[in-house]
Protein backbone atom coordinates (compact mmCIF):
# COMPACT_ATOMS: atom_id res chain seq x y z
CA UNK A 1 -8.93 44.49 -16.42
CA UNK A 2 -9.48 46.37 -13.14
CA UNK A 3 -12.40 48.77 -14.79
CA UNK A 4 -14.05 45.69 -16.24
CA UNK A 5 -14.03 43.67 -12.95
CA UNK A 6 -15.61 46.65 -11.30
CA UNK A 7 -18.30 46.72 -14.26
CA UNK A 8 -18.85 43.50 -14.12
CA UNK A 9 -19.08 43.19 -10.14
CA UNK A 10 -22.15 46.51 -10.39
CA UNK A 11 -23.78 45.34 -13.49
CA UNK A 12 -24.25 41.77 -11.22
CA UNK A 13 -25.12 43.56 -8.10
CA UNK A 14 -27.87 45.57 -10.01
CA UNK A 15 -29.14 42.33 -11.37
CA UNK A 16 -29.05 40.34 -7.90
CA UNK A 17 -30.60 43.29 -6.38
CA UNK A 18 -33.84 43.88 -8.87
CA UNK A 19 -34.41 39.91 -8.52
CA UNK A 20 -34.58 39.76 -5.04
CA UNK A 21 -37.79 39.24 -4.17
CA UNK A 22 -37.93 36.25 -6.24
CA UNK A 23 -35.60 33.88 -3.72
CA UNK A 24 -33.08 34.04 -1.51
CA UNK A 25 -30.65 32.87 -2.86
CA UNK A 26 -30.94 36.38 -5.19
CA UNK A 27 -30.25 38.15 -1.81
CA UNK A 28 -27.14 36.08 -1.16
CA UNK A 29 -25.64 36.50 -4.59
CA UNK A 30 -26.36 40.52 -4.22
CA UNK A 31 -24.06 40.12 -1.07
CA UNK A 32 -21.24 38.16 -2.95
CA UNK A 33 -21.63 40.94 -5.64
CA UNK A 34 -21.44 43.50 -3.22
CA UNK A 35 -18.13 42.15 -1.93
CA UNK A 36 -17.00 41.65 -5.14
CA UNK A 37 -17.28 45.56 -5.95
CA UNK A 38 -15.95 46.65 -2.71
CA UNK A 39 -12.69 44.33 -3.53
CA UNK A 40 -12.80 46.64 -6.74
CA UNK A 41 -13.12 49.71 -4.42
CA UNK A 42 -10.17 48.71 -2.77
CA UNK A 43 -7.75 48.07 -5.76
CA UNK A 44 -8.56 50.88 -7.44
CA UNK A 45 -7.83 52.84 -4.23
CA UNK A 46 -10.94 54.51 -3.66
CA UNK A 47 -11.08 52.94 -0.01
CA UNK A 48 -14.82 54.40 1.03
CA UNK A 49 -16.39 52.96 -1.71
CA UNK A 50 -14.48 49.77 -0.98
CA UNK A 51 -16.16 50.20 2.64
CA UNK A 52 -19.93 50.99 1.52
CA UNK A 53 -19.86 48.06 -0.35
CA UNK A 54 -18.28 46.29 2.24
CA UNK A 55 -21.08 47.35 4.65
CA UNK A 56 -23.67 46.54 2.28
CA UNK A 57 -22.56 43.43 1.54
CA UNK A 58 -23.00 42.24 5.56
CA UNK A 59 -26.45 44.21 5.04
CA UNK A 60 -27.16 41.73 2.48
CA UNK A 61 -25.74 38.59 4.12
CA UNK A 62 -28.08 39.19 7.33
CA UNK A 63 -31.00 39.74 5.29
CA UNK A 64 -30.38 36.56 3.21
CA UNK A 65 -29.97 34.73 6.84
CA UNK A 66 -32.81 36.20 7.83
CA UNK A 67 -35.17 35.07 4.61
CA UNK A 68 -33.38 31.20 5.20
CA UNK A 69 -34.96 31.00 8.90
CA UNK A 70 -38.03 32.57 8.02
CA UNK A 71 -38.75 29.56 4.93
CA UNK A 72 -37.30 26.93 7.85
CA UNK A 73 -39.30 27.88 10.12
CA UNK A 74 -42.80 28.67 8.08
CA UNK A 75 -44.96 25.69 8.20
């Protein structure tokens, strides 16, 4: 169950990540993904993957928050 959580979690964050430049909201499911494989990282014990991901995944959130103001504030 563990391996196909992690699969799951990558094949989503590959997804997320190539539609990205189509909304936002793309950018803030890559982040959710992203902190979905780093939980994986972390049960499966392989901590600095758990911690890329991690890092990635905050990457990801700031970019999305960044993309929101942007469209609030465009005319």
């Amino acid at each position: 169950m563990l391996t196909l959580f992690g699969a799951v979690a990558v094949t989503l964050m590959m997804l997320f990540y190539a539609l990205e430049s189509r909304a936002a909201g793309f950018t803030l499911l890559f982040a959710l993904s992203c902190f979905a494989s780093s939980a994986y990282g972390w049960l499966a014990g392989t901590w600095p993957f758990g911690m890329i991901e991690l890092i990635w995944g905050g990457i990801a959130v700031y970019k999305w928050r960044q993309r929101v103001r942007a469209q609030a504030t465009a005319p």
